[in-house]
C-alpha atoms as a PDB file:
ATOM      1  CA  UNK A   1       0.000   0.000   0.000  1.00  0.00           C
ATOM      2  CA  UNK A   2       2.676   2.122   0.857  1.00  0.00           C
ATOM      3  CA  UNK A   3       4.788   2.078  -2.481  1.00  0.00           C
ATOM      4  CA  UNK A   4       1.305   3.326  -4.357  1.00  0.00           C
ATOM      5  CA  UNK A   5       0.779   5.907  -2.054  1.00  0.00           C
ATOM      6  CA  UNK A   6       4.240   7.086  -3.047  1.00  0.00           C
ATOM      7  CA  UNK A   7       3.962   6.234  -6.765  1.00  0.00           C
ATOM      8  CA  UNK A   8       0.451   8.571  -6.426  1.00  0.00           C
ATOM      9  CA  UNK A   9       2.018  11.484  -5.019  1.00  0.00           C
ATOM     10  CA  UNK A  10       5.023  11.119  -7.531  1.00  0.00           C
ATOM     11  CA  UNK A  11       2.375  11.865 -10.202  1.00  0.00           C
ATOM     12  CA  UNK A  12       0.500  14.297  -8.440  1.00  0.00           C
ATOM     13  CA  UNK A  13       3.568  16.404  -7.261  1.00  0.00           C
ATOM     14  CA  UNK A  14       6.134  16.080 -10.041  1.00  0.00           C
ATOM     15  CA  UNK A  15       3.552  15.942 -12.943  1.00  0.00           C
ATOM     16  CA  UNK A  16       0.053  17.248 -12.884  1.00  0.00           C
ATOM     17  CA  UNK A  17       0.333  19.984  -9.839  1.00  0.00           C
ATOM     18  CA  UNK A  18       3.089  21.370 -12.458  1.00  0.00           C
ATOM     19  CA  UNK A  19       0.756  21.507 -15.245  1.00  0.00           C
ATOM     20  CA  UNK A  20      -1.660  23.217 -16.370  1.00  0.00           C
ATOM     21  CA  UNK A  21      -3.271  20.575 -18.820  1.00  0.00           C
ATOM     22  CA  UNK A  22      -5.812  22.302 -21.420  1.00  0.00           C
ATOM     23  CA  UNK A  23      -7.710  19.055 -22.324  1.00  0.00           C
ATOM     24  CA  UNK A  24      -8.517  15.982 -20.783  1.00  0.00           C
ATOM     25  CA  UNK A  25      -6.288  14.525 -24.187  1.00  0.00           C
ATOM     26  CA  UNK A  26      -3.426  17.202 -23.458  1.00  0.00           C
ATOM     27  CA  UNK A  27      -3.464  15.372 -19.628  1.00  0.00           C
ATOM     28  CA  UNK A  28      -3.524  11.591 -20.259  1.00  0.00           C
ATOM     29  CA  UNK A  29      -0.807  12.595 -22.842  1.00  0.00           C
ATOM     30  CA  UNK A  30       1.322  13.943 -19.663  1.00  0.00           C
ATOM     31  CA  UNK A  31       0.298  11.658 -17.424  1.00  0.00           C
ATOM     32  CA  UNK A  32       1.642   8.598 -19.961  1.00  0.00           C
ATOM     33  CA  UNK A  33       4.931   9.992 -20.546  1.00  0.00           C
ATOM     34  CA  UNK A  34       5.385  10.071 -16.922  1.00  0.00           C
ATOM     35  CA  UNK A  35       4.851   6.700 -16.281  1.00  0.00           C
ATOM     36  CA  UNK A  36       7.073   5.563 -19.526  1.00  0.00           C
ATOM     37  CA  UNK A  37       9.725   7.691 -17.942  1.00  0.00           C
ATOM     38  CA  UNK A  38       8.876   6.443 -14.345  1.00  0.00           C
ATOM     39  CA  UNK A  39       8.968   2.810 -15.793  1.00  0.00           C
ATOM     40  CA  UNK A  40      10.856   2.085 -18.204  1.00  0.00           C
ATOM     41  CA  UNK A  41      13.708   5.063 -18.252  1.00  0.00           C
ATOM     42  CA  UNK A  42      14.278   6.591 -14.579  1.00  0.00           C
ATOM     43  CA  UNK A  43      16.606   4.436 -12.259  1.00  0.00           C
ATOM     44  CA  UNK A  44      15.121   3.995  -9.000  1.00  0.00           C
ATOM     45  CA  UNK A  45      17.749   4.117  -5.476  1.00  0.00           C
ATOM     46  CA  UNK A  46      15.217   1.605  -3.916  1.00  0.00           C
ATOM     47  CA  UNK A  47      15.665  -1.079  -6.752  1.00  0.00           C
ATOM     48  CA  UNK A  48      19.214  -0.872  -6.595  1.00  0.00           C
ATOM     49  CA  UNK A  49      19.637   1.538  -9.583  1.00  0.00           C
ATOM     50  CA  UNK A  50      17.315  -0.106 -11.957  1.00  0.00           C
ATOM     51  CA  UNK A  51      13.992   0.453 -13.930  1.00  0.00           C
ATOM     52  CA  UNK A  52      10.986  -1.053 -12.287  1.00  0.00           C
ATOM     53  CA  UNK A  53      10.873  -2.254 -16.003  1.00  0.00           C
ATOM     54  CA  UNK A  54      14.161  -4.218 -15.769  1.00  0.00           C
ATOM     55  CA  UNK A  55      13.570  -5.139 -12.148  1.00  0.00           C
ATOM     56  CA  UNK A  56       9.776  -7.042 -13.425  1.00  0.00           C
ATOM     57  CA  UNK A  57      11.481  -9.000 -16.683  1.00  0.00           C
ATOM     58  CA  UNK A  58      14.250  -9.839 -14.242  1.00  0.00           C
ATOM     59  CA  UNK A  59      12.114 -11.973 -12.240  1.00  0.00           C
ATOM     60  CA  UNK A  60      10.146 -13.739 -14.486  1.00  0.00           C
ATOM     61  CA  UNK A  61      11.139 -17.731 -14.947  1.00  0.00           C
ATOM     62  CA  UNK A  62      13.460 -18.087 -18.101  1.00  0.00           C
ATOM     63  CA  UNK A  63      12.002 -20.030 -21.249  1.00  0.00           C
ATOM     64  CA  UNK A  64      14.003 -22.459 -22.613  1.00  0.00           C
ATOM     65  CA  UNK A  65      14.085 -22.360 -26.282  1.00  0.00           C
ATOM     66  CA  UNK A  66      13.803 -25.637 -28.602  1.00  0.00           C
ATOM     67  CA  UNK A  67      17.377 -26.758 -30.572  1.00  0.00           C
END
């Protein structure tokens, strides 16, 4: 519960109190780029420097692939 809190008032404080969106369009526009950057692009101290993106794949089982 406590890492959405945080993740919600990431967005809220770093990306739509900053804004001043014109459209609903203009603000799911903002609101996507932050979470590509907050995902996929932004290291994050808690996971040891990596993307929650790279962090997820990580943990997933490997498949092994036919000969």
């Amino acid at each position: 519960m406590l890492f959405i809190e945080r993740l919600w008032w990431s967005v809220k404080y770093k990306e739509v109190y900053l804004k001043a969106y014109c459209s609903i369009a203009e603000a799911r526009q903002g609101i996507r780029n932050y979470f590509e950057l907050y995902n996929y692009r932004r290291r994050h101290q808690s996971l040891d420097k990596r993307t929650p993106d790279a962090v997820y794949w990580a943990t997933l089982p490997k498949k092994e692939v036919a000969a």
